[in-house]
C-alpha atoms as a PDB file:
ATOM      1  CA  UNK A   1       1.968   2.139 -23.626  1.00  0.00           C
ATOM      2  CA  UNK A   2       2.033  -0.563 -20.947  1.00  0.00           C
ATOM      3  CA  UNK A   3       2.340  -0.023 -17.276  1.00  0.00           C
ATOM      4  CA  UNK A   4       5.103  -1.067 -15.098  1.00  0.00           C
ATOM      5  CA  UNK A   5       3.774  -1.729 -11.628  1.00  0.00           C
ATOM      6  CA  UNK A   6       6.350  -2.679  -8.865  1.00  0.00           C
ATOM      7  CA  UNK A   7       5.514  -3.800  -5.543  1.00  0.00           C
ATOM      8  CA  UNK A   8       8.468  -3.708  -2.441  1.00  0.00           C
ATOM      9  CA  UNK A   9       7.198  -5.953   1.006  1.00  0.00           C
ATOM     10  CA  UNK A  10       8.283  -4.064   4.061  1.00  0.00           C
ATOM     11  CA  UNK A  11       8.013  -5.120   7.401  1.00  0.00           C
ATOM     12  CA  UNK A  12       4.473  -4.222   8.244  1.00  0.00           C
ATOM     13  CA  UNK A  13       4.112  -2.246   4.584  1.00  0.00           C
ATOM     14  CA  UNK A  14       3.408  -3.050   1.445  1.00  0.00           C
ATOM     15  CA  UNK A  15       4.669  -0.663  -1.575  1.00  0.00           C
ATOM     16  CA  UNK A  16       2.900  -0.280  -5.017  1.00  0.00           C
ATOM     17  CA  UNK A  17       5.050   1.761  -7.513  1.00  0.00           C
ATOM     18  CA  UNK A  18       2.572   2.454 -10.639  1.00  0.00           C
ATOM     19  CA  UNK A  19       4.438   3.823 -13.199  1.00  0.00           C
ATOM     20  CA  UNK A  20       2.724   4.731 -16.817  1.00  0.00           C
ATOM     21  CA  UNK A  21      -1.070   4.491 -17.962  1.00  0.00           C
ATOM     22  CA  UNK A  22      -3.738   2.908 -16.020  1.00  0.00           C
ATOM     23  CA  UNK A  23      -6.772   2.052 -18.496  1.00  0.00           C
ATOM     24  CA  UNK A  24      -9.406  -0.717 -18.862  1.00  0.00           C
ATOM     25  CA  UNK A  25      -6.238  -2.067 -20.421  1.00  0.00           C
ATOM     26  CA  UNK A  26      -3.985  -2.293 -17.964  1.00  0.00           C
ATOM     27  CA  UNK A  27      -5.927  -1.762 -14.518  1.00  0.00           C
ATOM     28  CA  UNK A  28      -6.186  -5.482 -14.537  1.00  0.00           C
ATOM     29  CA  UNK A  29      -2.951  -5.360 -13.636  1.00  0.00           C
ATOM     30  CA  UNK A  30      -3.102  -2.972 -10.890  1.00  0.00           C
ATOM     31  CA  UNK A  31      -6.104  -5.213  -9.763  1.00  0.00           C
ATOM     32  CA  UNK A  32      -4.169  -8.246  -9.795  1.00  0.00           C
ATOM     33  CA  UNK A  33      -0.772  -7.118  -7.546  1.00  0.00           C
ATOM     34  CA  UNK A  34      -3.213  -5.534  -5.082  1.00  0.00           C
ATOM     35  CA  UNK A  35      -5.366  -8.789  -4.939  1.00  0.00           C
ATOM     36  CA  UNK A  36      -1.888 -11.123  -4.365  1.00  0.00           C
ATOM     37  CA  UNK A  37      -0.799  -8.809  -1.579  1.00  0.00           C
ATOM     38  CA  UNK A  38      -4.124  -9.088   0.076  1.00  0.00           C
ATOM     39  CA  UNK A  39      -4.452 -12.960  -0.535  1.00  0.00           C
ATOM     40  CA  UNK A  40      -0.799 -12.908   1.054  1.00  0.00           C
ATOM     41  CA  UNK A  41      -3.246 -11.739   4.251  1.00  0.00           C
ATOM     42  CA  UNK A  42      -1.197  -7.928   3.959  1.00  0.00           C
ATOM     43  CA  UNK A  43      -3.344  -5.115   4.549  1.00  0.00           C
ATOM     44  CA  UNK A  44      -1.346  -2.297   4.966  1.00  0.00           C
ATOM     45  CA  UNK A  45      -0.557  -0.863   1.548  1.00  0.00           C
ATOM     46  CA  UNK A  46       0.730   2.357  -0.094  1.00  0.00           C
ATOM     47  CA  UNK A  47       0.170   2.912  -4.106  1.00  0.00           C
ATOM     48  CA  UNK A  48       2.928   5.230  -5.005  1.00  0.00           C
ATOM     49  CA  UNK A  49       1.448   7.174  -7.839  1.00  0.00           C
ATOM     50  CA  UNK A  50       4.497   9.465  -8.962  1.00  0.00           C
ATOM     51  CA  UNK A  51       5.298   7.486 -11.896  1.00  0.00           C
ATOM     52  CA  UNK A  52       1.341   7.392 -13.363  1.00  0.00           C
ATOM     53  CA  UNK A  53       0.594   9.446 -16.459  1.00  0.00           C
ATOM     54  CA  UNK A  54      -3.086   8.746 -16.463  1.00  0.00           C
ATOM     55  CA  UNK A  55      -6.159   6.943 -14.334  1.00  0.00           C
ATOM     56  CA  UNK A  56      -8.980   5.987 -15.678  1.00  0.00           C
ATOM     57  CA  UNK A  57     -12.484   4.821 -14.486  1.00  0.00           C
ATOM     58  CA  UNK A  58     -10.847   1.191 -13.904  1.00  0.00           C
ATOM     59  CA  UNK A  59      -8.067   2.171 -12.246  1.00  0.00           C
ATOM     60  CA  UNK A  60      -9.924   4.192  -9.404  1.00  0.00           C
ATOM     61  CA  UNK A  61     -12.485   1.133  -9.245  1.00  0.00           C
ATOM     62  CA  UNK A  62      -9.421  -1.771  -8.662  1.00  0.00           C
ATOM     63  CA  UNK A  63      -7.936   0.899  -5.854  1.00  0.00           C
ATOM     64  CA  UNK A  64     -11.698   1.607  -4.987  1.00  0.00           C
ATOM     65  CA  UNK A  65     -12.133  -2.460  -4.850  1.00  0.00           C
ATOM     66  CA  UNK A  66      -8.724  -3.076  -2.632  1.00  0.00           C
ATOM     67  CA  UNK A  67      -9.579  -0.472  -0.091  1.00  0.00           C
ATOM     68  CA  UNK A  68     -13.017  -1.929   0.653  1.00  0.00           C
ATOM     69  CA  UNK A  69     -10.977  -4.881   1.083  1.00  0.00           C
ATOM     70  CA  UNK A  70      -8.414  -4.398   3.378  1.00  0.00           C
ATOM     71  CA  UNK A  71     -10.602  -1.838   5.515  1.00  0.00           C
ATOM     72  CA  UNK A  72     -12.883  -5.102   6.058  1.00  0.00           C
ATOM     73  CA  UNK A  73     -13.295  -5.701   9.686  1.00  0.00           C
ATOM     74  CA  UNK A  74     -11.240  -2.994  10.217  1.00  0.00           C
ATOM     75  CA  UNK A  75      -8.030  -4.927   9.031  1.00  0.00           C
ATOM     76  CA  UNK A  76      -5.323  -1.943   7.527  1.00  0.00           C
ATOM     77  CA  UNK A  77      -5.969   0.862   4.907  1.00  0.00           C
ATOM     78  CA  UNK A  78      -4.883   2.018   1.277  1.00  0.00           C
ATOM     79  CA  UNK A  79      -2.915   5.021   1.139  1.00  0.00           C
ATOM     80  CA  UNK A  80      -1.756   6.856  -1.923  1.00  0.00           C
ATOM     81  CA  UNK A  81       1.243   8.820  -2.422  1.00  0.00           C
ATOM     82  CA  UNK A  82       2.863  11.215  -4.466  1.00  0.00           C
ATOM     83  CA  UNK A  83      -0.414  12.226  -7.021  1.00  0.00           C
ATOM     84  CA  UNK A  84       0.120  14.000  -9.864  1.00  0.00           C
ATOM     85  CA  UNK A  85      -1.953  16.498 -10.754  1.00  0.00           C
ATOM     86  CA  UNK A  86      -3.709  15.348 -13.557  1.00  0.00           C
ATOM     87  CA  UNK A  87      -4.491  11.932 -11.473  1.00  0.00           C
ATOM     88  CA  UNK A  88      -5.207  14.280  -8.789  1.00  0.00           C
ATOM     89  CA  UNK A  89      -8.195  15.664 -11.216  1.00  0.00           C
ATOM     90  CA  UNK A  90      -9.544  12.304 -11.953  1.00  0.00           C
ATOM     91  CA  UNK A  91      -9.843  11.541  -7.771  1.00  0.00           C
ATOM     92  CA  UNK A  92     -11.710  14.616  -7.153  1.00  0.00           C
ATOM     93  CA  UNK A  93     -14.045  14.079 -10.502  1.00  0.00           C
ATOM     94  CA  UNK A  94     -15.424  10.734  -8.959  1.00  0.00           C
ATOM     95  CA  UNK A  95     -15.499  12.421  -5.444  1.00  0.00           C
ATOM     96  CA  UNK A  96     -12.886   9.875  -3.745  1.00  0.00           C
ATOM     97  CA  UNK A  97     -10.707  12.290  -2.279  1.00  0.00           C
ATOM     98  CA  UNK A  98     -12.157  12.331   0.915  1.00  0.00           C
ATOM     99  CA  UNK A  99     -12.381   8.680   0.913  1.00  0.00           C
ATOM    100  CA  UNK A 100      -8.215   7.958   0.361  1.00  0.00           C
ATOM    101  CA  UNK A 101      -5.711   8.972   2.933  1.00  0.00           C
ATOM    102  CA  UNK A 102      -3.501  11.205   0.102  1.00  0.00           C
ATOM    103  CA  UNK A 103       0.548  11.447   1.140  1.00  0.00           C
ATOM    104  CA  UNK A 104       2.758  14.232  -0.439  1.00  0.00           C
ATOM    105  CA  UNK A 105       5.949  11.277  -0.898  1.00  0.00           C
ATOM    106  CA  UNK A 106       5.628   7.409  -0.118  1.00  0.00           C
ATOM    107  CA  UNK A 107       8.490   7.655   3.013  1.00  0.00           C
ATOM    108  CA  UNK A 108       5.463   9.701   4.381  1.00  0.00           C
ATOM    109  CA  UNK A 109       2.619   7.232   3.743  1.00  0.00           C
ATOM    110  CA  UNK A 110       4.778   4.424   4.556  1.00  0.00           C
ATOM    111  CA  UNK A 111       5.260   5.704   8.288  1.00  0.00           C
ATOM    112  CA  UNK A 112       1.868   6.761   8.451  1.00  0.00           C
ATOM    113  CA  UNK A 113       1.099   2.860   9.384  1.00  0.00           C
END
């Protein structure tokens, strides 16, 4: 099944929507809208999970990946939203719980900034 990801610029926030599977398959593609927003010199961005059936190893390393980046010198953050349960699973498995800033709905995360 592929993955629709849709990203919405907001004044000082960026929005990911992730909708569908994120495997080796498609995290590429996850990789590749966070990496435009931060070459775009945006570091304040919310992945909006509600929409995501499944995460694999690759999908936690291209959020793990962005995060690292636009925390660099202190810059912004990566903040998730709306985590199903099963994704939820998959987060605490690889012990990055602690390390995300986890919102119950994106309108949440979004003002967090």
């Amino acid at each position: 099944m592929a993955v629709k990801i849709t990203t919405k610029q907001y004044k000082r926030v960026d929005l990911v929507e992730v909708d569908g599977r994120i495997d080796s398959s498609t995290a590429p593609q996850l990789d590749q809208a966070l990496q435009k927003i931060i070459a775009d010199g945006r570091y304040h961005v919310v992945v909006d999970l509600a929409e995501t059936d499944f995460m694999s190893s690759a999908g936690l390393r291209a959020l793990l990946s962005a995060l690292k980046q636009v925390r660099r010198f202190n810059r912004g953050d990566l903040r998730l939203a709306n985590m199903p349960t099963k994704v939820k699973k998959a987060f605490e498995l690889a012990g990055l719980l602690e390390v995300f800033k986890v919102f119950g709905n994106s309108v949440d995360a979004v003002g967090s900034f």
